[in-house]
Protein backbone atom coordinates (compact mmCIF):
# COMPACT_ATOMS: atom_id res chain seq x y z
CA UNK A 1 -70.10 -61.47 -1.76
CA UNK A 2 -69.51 -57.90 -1.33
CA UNK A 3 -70.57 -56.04 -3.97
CA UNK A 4 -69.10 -52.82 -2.98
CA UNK A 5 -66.05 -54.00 -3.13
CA UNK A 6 -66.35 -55.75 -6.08
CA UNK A 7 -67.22 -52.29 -7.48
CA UNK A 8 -64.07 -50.79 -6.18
CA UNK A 9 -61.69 -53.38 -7.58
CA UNK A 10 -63.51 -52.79 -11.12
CA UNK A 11 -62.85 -48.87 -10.34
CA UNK A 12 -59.25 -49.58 -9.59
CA UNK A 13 -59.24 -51.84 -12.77
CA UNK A 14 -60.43 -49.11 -15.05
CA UNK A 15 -57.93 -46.24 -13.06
CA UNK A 16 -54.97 -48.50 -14.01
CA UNK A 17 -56.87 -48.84 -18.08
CA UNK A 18 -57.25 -45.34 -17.91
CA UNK A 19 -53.37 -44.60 -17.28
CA UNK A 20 -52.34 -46.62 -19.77
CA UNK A 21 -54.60 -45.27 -22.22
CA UNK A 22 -53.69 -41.42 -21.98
CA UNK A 23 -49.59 -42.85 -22.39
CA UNK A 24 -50.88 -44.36 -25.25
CA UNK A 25 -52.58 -41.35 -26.71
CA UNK A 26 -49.96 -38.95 -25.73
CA UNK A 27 -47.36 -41.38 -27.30
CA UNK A 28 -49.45 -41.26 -30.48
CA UNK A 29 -49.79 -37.35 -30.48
CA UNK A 30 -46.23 -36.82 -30.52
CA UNK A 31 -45.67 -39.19 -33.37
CA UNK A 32 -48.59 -38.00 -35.27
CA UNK A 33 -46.92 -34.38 -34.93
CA UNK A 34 -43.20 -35.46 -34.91
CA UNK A 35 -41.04 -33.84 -37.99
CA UNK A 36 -39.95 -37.60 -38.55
CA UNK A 37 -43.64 -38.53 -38.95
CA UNK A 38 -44.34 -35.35 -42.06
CA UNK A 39 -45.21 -37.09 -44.98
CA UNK A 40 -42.59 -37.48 -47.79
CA UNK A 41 -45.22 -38.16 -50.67
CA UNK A 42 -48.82 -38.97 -50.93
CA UNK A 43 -48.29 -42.50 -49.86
CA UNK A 44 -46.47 -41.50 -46.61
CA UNK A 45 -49.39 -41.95 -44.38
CA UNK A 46 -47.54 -42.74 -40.78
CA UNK A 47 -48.17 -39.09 -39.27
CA UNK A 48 -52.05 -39.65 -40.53
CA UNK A 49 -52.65 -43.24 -39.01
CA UNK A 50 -50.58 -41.96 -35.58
CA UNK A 51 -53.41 -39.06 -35.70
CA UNK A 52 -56.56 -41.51 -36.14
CA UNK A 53 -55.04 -43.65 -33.61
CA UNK A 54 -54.74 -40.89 -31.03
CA UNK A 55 -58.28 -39.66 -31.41
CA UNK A 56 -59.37 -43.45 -31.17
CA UNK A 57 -57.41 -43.14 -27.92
CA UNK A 58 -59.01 -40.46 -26.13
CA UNK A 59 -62.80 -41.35 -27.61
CA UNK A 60 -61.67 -45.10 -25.69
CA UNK A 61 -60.30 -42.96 -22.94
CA UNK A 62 -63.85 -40.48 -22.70
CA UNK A 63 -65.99 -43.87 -22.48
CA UNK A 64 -63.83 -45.80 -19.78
CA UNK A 65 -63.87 -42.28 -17.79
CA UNK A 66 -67.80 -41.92 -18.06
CA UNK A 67 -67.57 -45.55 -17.08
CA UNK A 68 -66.16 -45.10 -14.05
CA UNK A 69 -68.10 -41.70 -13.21
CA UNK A 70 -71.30 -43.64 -13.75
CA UNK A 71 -69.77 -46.34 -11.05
CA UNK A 72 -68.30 -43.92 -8.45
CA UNK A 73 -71.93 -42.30 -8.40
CA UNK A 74 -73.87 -45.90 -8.47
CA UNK A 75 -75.77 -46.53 -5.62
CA UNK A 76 -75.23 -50.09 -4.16
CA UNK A 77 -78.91 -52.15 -3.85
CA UNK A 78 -79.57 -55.75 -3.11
CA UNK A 79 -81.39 -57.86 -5.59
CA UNK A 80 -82.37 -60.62 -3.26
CA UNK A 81 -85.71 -61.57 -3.69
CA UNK A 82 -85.81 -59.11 -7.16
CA UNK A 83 -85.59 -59.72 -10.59
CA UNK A 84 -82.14 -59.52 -12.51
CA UNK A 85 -81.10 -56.09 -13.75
CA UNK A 86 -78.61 -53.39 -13.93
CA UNK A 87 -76.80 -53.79 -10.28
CA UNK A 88 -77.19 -57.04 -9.61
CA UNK A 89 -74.65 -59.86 -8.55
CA UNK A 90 -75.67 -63.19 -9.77
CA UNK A 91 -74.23 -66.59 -9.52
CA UNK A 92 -74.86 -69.11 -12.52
CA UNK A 93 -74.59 -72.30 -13.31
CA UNK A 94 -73.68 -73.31 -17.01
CA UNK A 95 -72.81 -76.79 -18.18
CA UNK A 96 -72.05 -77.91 -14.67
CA UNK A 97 -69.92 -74.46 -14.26
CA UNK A 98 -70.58 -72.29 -11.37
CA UNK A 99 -69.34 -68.65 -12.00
CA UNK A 100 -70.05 -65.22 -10.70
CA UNK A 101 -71.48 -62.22 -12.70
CA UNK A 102 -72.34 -58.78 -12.15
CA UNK A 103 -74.50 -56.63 -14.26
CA UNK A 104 -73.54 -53.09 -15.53
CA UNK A 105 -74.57 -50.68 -17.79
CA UNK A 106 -70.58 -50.87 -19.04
CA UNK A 107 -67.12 -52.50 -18.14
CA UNK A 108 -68.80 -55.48 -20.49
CA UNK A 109 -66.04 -58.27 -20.29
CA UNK A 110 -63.70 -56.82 -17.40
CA UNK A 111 -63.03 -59.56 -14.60
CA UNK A 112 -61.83 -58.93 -11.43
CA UNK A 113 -60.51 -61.46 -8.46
CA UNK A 114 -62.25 -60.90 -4.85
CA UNK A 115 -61.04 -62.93 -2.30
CA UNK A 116 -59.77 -65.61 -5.17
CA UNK A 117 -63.44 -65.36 -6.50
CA UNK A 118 -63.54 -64.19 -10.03
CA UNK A 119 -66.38 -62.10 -10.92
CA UNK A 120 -67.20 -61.48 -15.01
CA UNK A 121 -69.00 -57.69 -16.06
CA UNK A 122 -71.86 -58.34 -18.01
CA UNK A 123 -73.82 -55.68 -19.82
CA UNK A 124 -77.70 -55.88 -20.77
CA UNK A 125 -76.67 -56.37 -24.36
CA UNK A 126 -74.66 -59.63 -24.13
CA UNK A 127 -76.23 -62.89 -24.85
CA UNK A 128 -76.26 -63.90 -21.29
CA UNK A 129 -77.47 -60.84 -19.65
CA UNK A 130 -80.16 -61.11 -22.56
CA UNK A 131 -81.11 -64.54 -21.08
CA UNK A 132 -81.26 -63.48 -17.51
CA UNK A 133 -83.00 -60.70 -17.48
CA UNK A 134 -85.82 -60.49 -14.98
CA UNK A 135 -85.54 -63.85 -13.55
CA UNK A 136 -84.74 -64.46 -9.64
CA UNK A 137 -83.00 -67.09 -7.82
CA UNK A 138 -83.74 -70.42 -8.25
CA UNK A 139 -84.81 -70.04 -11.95
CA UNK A 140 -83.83 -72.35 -14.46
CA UNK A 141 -82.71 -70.19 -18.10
CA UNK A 142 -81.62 -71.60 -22.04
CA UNK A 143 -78.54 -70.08 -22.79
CA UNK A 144 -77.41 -71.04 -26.51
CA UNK A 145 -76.75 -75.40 -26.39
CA UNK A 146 -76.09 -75.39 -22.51
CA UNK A 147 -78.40 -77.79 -20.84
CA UNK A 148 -79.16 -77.47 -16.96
CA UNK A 149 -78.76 -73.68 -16.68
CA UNK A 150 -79.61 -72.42 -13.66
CA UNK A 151 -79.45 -68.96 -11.46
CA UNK A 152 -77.95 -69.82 -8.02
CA UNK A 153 -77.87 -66.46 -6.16
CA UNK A 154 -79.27 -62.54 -6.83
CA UNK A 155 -77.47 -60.42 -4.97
């Protein structure tokens, strides 16, 4: 698998997040300033929530950008032969399951489709990446109840 390329779909993933996420703040803004929004009485809190919300906007819209700095800047290295850690491309097999994963420092969660291969974002602090950390290719891993867990490929 190519890994740099799997790095720029997740990059084009989080541009397209990123869009949506300033229309959503900017929508926000204007209703948190809008006359409709000014508060009738004390209970009248729509022009307060529409304010909390766009702040909770941009601080999501500040982390996916560092995100994606962080990525643009990351330097592409092969883990074959290594042990598993931030960078590296592994292939898994859970409960029978064979699946893809790739190991950031953020994007947790984000999948992305490569060549009709779906690859999963893992950061160090999920369960699994907490289970594979530092073992190679070939090693067998306990991950929760799942019998027969194995690491395919490090990439």
């Amino acid at each position: 698998m190519d890994k740099a390329r799997i790095i720029q779909e997740i990059l084009k993933q989080l541009a397209e997040e990123l869009k949506l996420m300033q229309k959503a703040n900017e929508r926000a803004s204007i209703n948190a300033t809008d006359s409709e929004t000014r508060a009738e009485s004390k209970w009248d809190t729509q022009g307060l929530e529409s304010s909390y919300l766009a702040r909770g906007y941009a601080q999501q819209y500040e982390a996916f950008s560092q995100q994606a700095n962080e990525l643009q800047s990351m330097e592409v290295e092969s883990f074959e032969g290594k042990a598993i850690g931030i960078g590296a491309l592994t292939q898994l097999e859970l409960n029978g399951f064979q699946s893809w994963y790739l190991m950031l420092g953020g994007c947790g969660g984000m999948e992305v489709d490569v060549d009709g291969v779906e690859v999963t974002v893992i950061t160090p602090d999920s369960p699994l990446a907490q289970a594979i950390l530092g073992n190679r290719s070939g090693d067998s891993f306990q991950f929760r109840e799942s019998s027969g867990s194995r690491i395919l490929v490090v990439e």
